[in-house]
C-alpha atoms as a PDB file:
ATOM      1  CA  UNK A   1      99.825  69.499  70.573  1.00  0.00           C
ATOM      2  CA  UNK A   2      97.343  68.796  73.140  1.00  0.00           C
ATOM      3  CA  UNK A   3      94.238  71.399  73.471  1.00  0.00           C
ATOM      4  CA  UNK A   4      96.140  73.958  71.008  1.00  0.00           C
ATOM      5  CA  UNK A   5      94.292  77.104  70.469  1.00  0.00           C
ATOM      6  CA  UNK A   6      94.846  79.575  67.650  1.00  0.00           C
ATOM      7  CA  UNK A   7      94.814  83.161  68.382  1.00  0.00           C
ATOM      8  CA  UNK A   8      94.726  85.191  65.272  1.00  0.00           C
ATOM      9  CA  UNK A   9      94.673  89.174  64.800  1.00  0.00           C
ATOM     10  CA  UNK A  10      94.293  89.724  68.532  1.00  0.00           C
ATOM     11  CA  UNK A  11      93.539  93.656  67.381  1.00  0.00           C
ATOM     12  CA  UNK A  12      92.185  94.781  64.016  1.00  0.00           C
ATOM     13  CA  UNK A  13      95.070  97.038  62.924  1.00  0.00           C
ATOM     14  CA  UNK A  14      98.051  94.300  63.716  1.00  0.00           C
ATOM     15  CA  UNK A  15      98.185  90.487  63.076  1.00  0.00           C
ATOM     16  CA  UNK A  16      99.265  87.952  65.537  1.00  0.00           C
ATOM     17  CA  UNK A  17      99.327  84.199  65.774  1.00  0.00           C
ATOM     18  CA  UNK A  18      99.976  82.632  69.058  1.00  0.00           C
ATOM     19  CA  UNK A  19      99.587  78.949  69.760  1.00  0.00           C
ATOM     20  CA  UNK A  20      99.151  77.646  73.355  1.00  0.00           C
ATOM     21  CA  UNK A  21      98.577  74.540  74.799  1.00  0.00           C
ATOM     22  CA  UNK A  22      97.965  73.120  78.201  1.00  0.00           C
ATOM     23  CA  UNK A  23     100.931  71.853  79.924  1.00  0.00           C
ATOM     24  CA  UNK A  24     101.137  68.464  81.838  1.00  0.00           C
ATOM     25  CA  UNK A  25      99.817  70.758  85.070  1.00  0.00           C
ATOM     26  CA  UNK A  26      97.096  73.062  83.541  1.00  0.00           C
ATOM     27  CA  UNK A  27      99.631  75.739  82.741  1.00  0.00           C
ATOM     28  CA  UNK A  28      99.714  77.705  79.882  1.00  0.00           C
ATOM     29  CA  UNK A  29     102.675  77.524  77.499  1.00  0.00           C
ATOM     30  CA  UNK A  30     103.956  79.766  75.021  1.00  0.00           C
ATOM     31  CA  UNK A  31     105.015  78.030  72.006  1.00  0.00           C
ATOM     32  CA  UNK A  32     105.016  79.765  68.949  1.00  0.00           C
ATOM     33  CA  UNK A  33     104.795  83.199  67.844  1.00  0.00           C
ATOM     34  CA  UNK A  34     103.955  84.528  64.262  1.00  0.00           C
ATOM     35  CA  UNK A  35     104.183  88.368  64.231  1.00  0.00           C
ATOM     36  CA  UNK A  36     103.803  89.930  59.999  1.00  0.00           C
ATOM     37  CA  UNK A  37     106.634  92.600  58.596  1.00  0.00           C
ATOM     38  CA  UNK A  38     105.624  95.369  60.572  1.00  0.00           C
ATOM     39  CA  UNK A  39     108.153  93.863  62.761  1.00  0.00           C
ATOM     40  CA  UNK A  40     105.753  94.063  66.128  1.00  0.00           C
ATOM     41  CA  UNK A  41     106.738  91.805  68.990  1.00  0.00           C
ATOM     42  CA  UNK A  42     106.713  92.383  72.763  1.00  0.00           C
ATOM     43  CA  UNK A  43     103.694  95.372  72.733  1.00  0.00           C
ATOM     44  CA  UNK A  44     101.627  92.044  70.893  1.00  0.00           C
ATOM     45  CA  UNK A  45     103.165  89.459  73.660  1.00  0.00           C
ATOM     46  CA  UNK A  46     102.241  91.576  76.160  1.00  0.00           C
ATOM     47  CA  UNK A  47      98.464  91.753  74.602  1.00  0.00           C
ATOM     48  CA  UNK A  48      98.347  87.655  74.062  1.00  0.00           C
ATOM     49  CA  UNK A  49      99.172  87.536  77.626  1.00  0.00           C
ATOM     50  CA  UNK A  50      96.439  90.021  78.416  1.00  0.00           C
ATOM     51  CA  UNK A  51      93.723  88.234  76.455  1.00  0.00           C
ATOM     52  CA  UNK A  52      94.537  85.222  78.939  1.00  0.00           C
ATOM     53  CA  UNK A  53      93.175  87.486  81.791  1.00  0.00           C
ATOM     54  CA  UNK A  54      89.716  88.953  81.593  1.00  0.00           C
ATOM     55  CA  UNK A  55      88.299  92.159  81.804  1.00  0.00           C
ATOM     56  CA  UNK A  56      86.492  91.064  84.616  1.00  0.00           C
ATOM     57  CA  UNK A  57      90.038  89.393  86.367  1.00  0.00           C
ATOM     58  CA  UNK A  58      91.621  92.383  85.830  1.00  0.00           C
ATOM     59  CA  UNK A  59      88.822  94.675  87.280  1.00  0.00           C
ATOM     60  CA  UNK A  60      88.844  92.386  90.578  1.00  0.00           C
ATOM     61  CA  UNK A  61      92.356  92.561  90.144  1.00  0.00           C
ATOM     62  CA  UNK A  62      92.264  95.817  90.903  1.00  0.00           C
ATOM     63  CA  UNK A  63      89.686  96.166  93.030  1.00  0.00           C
ATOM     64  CA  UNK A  64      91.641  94.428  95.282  1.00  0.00           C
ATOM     65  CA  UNK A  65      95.011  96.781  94.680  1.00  0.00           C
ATOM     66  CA  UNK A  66      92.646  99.357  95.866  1.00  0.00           C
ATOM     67  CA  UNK A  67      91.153  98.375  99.006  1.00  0.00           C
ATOM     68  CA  UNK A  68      94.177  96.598 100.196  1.00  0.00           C
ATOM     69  CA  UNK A  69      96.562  99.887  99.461  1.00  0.00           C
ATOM     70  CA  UNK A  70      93.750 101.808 100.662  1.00  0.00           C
ATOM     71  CA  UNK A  71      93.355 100.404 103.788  1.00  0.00           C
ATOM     72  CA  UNK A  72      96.776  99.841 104.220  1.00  0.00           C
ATOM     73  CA  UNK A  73      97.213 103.972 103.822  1.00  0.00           C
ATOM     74  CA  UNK A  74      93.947 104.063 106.860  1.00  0.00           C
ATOM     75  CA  UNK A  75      95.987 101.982 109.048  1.00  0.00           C
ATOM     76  CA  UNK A  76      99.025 103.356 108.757  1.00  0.00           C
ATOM     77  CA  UNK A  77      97.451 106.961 109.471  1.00  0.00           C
ATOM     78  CA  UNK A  78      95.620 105.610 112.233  1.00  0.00           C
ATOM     79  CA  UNK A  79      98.222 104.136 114.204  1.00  0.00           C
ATOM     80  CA  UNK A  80      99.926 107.666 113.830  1.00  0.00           C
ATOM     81  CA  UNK A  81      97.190 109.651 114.626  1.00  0.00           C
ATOM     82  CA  UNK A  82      96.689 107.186 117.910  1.00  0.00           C
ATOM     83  CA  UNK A  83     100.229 107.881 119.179  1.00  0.00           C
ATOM     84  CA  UNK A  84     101.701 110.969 117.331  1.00  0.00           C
ATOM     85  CA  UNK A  85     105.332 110.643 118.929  1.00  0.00           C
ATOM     86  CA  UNK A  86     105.730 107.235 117.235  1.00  0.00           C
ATOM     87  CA  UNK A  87     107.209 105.628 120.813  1.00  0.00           C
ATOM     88  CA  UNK A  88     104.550 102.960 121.126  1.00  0.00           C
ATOM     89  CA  UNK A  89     105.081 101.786 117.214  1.00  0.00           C
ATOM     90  CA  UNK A  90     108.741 102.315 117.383  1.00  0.00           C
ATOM     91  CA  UNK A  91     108.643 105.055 114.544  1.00  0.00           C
ATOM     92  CA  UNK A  92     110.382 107.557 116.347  1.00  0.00           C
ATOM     93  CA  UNK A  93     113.857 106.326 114.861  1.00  0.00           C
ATOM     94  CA  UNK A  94     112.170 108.054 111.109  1.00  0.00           C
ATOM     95  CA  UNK A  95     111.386 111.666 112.361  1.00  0.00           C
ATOM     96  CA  UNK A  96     114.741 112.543 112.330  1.00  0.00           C
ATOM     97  CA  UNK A  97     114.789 111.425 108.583  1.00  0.00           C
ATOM     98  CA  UNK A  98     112.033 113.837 107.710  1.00  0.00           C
ATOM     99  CA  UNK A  99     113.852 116.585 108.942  1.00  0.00           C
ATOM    100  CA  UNK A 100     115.488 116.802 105.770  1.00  0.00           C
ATOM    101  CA  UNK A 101     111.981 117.709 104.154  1.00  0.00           C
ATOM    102  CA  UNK A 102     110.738 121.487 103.497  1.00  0.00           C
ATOM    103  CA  UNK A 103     109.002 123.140 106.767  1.00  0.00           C
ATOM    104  CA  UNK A 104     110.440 120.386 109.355  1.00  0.00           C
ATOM    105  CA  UNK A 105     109.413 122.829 112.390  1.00  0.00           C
ATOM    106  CA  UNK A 106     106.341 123.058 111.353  1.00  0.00           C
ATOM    107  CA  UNK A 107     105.102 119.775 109.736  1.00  0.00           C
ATOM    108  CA  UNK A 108     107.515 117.037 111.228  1.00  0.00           C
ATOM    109  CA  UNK A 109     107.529 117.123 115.051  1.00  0.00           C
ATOM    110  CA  UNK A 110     105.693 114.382 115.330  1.00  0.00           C
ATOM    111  CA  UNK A 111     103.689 112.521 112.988  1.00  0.00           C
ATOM    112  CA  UNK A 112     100.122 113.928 112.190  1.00  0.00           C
ATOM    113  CA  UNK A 113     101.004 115.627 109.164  1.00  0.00           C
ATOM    114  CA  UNK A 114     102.729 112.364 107.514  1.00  0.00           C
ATOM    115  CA  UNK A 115      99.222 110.562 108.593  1.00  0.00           C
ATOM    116  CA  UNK A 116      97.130 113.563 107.109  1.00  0.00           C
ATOM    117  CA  UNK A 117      99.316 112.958 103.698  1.00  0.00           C
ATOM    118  CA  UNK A 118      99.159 109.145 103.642  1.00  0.00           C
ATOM    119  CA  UNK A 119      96.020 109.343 104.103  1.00  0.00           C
ATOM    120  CA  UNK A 120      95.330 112.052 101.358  1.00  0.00           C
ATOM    121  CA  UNK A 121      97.649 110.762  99.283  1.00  0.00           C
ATOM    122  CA  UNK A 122      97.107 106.836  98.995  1.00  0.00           C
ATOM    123  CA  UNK A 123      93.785 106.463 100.952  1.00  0.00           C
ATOM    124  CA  UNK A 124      91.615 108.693  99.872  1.00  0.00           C
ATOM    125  CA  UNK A 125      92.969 108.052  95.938  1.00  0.00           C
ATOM    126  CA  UNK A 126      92.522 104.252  96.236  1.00  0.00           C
ATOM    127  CA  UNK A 127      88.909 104.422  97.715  1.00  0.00           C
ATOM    128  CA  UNK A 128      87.892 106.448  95.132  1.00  0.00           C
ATOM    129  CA  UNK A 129      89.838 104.417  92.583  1.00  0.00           C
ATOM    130  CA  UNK A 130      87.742 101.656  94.462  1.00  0.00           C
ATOM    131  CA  UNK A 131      84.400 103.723  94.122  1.00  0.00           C
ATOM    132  CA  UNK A 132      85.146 104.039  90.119  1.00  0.00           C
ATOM    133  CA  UNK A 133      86.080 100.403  89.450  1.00  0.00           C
ATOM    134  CA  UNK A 134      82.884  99.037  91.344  1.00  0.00           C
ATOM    135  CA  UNK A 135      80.640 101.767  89.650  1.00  0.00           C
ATOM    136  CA  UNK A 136      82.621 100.736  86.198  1.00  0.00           C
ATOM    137  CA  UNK A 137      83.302 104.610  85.548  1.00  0.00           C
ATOM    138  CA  UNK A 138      84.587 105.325  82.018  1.00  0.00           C
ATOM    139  CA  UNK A 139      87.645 106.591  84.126  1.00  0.00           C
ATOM    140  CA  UNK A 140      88.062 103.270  86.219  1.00  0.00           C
ATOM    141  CA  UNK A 141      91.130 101.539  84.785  1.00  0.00           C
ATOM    142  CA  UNK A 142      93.378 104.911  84.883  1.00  0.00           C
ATOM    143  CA  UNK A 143      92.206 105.177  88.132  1.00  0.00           C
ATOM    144  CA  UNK A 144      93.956 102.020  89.009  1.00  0.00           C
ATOM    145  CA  UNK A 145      96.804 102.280  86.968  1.00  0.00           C
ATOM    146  CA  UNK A 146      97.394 106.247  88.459  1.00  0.00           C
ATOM    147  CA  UNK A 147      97.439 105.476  91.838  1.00  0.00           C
ATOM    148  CA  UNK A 148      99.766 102.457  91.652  1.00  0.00           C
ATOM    149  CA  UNK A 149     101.927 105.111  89.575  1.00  0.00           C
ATOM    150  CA  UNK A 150     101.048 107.695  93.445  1.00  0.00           C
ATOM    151  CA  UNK A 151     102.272 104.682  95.156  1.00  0.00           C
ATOM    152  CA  UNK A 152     105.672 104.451  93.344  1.00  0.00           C
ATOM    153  CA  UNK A 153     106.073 108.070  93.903  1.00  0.00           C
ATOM    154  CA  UNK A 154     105.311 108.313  97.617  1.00  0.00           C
ATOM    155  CA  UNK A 155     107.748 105.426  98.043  1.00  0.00           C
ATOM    156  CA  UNK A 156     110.597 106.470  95.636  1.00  0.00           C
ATOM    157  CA  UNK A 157     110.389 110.199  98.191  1.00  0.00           C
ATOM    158  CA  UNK A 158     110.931 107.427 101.108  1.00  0.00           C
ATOM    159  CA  UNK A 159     113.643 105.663  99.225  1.00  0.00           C
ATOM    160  CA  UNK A 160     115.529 109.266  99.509  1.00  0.00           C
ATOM    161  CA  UNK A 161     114.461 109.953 102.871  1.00  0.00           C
ATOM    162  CA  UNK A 162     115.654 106.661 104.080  1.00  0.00           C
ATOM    163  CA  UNK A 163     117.629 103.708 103.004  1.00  0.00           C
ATOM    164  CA  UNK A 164     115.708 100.726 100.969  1.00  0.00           C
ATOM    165  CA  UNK A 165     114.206  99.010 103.660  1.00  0.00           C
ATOM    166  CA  UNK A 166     111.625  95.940 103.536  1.00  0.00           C
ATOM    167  CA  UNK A 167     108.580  97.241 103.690  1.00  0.00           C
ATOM    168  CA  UNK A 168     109.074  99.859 101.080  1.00  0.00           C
ATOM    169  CA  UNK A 169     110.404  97.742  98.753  1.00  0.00           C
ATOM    170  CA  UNK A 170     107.249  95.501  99.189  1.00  0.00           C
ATOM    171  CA  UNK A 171     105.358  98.533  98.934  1.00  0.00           C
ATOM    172  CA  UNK A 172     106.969  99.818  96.007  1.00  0.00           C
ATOM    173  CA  UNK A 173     106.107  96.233  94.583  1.00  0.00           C
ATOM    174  CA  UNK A 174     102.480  96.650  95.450  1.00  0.00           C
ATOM    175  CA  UNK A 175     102.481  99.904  93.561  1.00  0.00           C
ATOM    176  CA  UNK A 176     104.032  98.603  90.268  1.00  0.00           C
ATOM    177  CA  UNK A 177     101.811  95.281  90.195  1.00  0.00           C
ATOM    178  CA  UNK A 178      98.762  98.251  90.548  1.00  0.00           C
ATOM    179  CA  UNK A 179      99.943 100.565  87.842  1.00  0.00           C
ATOM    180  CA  UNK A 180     100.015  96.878  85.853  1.00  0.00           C
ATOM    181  CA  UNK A 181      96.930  95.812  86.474  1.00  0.00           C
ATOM    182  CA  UNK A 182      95.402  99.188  85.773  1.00  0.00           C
ATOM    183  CA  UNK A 183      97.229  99.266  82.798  1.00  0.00           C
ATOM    184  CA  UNK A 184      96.161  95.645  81.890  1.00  0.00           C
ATOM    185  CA  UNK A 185      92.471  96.771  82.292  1.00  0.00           C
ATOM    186  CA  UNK A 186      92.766 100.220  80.754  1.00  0.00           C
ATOM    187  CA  UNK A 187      94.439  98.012  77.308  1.00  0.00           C
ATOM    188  CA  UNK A 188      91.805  95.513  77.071  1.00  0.00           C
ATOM    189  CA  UNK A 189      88.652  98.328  77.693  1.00  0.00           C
ATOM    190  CA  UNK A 190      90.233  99.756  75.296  1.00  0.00           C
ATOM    191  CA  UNK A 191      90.033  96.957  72.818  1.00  0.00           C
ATOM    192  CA  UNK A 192      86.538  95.603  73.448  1.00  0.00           C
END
């Protein structure tokens, strides 16, 4: 096998052997797995594939989760603090949807409290997230991981609201790759 490299006891409590070699198009390949009796397999696939990104790929990874979900959430609350009645952005078809939520007299006229919650909700949480990661807090990678896990949430109340729709899917998407990465980067502190 062409540039094969041997990967062995990838943490100190569990042995693994993993063999990979460089495809015909600088790919990596998976071609052989060696796990011992303890009978461990995905958790320790999961963990090879890991190792292939770095701690530092992973952090960027999710700086980038942040800012881009972040100011996503900034833009989003923007546009609806601009033009509350949602006519301009053509967001006046969803009010009717939120009427189904606690309080709709009072929070869901038009659409400044939905801005003041996307903004609390996945703004402010991501730009902090952001803050931690660049600072490399102790509490950086569950950061990450916790608002892609926020992101889910707030999405999976729109999936009841409304029907699955683009943009939420997408969204939802977005939030699962974060939780991820987060996760990804949490595992491998964790390890060095």
């Amino acid at each position: 096998m062409k540039n094969a490299v041997d990967f062995s006891c990838l943490s100190s409590d569990k042995r693994l052997e993993m063999r990979v070699f460089d495809g015909l198009r600088g790919g990596v390949r998976l071609v052989g797995k060696t796990v011992d009796s303890y009978g461990y397999g995905w958790h320790h696939t999961y963990i090879f594939f890991l190792k292939m990104f770095t701690l530092k790929r992973l952090r960027y990874f999710s700086i980038f989760w942040s800012l881009f979900i972040g100011i996503g959430a900034l833009g989003g609350s923007t546009m609806m603090f601009i033009e509350p009645t949602g006519k301009f952005w053509d967001m006046y078809l969803l009010l009717p949807g939120m009427q189904k939520l606690p309080f709709p007299d009072i929070f869901f006229q038009n659409f400044i409290f939905p801005g003041i919650a996307l903004i609390l909700v996945n703004g402010v949480t991501n730009f902090i997230s952001f803050f931690l990661i660049y600072t490399k807090h102790r509490y950086a990678a569950l950061s990450a991981m916790f608002c892609g896990i926020i992101l889910m949430l707030w999405i999976t109340v729109q999936f009841v609201i409304w029907s699955f729709n683009f943009m939420s899917n997408i969204y939802f998407i977005f939030g699962l790759l974060q939780a991820f990465t987060g996760y990804g980067y949490f595992k491998l502190k964790i390890d060095n």
